[in-house]
N, C-alpha and C. Protein backbone atom coordinates (compact mmCIF):
# COMPACT_ATOMS: atom_id res chain seq x y z
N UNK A 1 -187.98 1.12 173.12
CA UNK A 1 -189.18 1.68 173.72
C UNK A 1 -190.24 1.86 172.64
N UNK A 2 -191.82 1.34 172.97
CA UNK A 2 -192.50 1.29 172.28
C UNK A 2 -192.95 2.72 171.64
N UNK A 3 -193.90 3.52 171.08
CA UNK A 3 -193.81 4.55 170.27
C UNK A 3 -195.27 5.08 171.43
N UNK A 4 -196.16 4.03 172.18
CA UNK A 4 -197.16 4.73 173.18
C UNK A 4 -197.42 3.46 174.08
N UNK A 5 -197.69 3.71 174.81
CA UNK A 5 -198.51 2.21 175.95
C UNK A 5 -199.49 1.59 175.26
N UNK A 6 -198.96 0.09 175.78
CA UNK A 6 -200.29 -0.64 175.42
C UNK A 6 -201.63 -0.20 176.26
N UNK A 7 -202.52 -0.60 175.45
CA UNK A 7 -203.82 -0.35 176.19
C UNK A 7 -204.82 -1.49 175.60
N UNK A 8 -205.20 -2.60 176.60
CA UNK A 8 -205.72 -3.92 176.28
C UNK A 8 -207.02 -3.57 176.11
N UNK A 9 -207.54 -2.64 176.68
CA UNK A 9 -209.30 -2.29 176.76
C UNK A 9 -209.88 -1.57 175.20
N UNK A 10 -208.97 -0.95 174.40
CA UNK A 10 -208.74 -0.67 173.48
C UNK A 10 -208.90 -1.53 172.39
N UNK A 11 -207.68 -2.57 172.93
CA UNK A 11 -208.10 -4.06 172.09
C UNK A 11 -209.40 -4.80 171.73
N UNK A 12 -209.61 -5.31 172.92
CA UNK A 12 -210.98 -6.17 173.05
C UNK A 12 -212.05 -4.99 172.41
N UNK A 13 -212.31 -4.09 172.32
CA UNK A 13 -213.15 -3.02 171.87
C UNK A 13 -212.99 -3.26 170.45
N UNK A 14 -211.84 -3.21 169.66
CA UNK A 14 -211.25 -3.33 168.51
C UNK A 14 -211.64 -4.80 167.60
N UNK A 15 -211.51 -5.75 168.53
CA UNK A 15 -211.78 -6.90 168.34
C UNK A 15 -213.28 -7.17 167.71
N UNK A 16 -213.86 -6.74 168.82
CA UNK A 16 -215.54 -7.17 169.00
C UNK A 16 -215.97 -6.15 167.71
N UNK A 17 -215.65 -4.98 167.65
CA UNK A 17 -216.40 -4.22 166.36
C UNK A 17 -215.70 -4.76 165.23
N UNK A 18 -214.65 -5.88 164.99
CA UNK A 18 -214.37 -6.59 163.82
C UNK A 18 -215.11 -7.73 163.51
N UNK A 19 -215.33 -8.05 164.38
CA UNK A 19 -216.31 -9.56 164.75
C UNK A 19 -217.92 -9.27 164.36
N UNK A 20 -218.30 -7.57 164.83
CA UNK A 20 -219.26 -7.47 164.83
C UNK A 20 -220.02 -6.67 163.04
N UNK A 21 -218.79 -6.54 162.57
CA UNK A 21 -218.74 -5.91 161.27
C UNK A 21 -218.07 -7.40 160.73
N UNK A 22 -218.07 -8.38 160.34
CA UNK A 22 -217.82 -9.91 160.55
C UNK A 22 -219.03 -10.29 159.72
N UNK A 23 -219.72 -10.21 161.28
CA UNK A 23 -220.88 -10.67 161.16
C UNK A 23 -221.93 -10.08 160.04
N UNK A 24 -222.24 -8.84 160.43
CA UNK A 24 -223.04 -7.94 158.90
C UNK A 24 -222.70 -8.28 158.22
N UNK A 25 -221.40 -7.98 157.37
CA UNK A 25 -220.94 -8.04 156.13
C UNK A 25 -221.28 -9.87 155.29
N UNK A 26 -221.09 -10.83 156.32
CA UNK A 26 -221.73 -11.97 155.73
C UNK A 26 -222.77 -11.72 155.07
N UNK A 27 -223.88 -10.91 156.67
CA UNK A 27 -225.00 -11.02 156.20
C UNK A 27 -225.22 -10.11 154.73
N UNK A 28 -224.75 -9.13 154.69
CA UNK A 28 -224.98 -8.37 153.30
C UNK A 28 -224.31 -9.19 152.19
N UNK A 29 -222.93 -9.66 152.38
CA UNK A 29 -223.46 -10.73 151.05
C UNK A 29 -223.90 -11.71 150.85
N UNK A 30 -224.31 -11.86 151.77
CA UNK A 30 -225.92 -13.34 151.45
C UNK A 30 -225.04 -14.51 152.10
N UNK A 31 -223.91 -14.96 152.63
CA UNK A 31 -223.72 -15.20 153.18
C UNK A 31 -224.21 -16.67 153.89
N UNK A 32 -224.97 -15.84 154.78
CA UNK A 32 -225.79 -16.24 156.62
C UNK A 32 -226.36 -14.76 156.37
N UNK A 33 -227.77 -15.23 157.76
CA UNK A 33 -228.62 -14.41 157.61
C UNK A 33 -228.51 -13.93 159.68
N UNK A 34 -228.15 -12.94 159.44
CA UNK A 34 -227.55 -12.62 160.89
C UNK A 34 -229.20 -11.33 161.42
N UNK A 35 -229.23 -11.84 162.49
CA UNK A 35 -230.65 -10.98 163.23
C UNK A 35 -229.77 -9.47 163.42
N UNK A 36 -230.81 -8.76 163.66
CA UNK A 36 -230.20 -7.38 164.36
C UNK A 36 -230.07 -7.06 164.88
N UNK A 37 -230.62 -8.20 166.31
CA UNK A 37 -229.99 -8.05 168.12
C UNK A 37 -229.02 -8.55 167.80
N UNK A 38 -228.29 -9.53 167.09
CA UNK A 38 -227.01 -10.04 167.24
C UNK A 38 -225.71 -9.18 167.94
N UNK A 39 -225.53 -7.84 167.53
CA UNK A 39 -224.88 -6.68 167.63
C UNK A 39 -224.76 -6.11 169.05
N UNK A 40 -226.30 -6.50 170.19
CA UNK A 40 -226.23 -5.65 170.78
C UNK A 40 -225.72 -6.40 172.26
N UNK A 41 -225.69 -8.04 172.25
CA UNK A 41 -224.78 -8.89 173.66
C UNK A 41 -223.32 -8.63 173.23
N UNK A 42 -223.24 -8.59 171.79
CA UNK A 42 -221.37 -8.51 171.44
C UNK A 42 -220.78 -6.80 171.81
N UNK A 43 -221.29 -6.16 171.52
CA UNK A 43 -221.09 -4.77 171.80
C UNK A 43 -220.78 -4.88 173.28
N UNK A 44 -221.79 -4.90 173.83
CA UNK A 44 -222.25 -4.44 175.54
C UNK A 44 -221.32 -5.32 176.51
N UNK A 45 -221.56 -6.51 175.77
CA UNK A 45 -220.29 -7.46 176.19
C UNK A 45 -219.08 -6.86 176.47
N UNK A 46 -218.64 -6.22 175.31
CA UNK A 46 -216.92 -6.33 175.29
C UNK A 46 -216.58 -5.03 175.70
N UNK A 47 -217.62 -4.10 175.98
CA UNK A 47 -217.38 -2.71 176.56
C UNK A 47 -216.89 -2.84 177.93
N UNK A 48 -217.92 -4.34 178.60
CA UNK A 48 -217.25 -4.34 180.17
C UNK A 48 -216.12 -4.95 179.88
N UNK A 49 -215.72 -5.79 178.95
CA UNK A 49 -214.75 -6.49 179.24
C UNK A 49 -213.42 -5.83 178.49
N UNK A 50 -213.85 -5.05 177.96
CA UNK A 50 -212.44 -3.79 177.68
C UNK A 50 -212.24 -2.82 179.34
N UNK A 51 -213.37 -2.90 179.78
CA UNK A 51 -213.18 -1.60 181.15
C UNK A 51 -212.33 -3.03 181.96
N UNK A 52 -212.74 -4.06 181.89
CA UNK A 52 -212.00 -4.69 183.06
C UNK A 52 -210.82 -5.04 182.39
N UNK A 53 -210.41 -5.25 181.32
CA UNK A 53 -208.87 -5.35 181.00
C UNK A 53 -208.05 -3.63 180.49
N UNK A 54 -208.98 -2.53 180.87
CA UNK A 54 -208.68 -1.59 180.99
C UNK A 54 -207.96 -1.31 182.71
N UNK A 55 -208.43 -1.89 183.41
CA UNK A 55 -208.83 -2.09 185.05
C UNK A 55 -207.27 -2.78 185.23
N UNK A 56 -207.58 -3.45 184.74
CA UNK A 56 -206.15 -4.72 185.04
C UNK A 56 -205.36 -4.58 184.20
N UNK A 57 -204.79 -3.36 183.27
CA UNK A 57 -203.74 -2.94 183.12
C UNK A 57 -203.36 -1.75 183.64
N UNK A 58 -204.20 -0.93 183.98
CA UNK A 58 -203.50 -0.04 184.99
C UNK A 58 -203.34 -0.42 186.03
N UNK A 59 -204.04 -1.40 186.63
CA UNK A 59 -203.16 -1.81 188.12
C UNK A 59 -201.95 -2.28 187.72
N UNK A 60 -201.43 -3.21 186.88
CA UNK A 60 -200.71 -3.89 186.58
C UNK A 60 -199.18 -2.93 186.45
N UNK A 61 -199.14 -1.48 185.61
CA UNK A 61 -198.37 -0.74 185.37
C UNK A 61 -198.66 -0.34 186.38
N UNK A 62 -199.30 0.63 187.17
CA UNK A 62 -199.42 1.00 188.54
C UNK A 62 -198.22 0.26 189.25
N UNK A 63 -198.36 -0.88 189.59
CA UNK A 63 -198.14 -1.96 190.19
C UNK A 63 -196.49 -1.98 189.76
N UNK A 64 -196.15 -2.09 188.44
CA UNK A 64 -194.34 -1.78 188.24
C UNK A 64 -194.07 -0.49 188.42
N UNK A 65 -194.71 0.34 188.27
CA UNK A 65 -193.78 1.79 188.63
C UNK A 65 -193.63 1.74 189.84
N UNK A 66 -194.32 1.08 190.74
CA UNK A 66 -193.81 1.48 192.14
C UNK A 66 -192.92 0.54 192.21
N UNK A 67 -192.69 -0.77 191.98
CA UNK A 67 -191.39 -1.44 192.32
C UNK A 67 -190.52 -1.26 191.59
N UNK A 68 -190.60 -0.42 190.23
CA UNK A 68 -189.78 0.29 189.91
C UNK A 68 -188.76 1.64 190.81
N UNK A 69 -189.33 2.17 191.67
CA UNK A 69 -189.72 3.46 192.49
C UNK A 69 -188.84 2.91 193.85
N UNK A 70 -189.41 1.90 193.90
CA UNK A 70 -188.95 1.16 195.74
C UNK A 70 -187.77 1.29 195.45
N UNK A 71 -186.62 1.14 196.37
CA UNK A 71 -185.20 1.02 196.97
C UNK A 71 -185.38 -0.39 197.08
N UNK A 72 -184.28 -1.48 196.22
CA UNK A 72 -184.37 -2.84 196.36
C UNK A 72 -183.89 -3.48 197.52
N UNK A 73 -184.43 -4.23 198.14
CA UNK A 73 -183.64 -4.66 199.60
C UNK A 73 -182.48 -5.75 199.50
N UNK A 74 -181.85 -5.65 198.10
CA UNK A 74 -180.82 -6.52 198.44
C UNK A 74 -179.67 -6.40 198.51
């Protein structure tokens, strides 16, 4: 047994502020020369797309505890 639940929305959140600290840090060492909207489609982006793989892992566990729960019909 794992030590807490996964949580995928967590992830993708995790992801994108690596990508997005990625990106700066090029730009601060000279790198590539990265704009300062760059930050703000990757952010906003991955906030919905952490809520929807936030979304679709609680249905998903939702979804085994109860057939966990059911009486098996066989």
């Amino acid at each position: 047994m794992l030590g807490h639940e996964f949580m995928p929305g967590r992830l993708v959140v995790g992801v994108a502020a690596l990508a997005t600290a990625t990106v700066y840090g090029g730009d601060l060492a000279g790198l590539w020369q990265a704009p300062w909207y760059v930050a703000l489609p990757v952010v906003f982006d991955s906030l919905w797309l952490a809520g929807l793989a936030a979304w679709v892992g609680t249905r998903y566990r939702k979804r085994r505890l109860r057939a966990a729960q059911s009486p098996s019909t066989e």
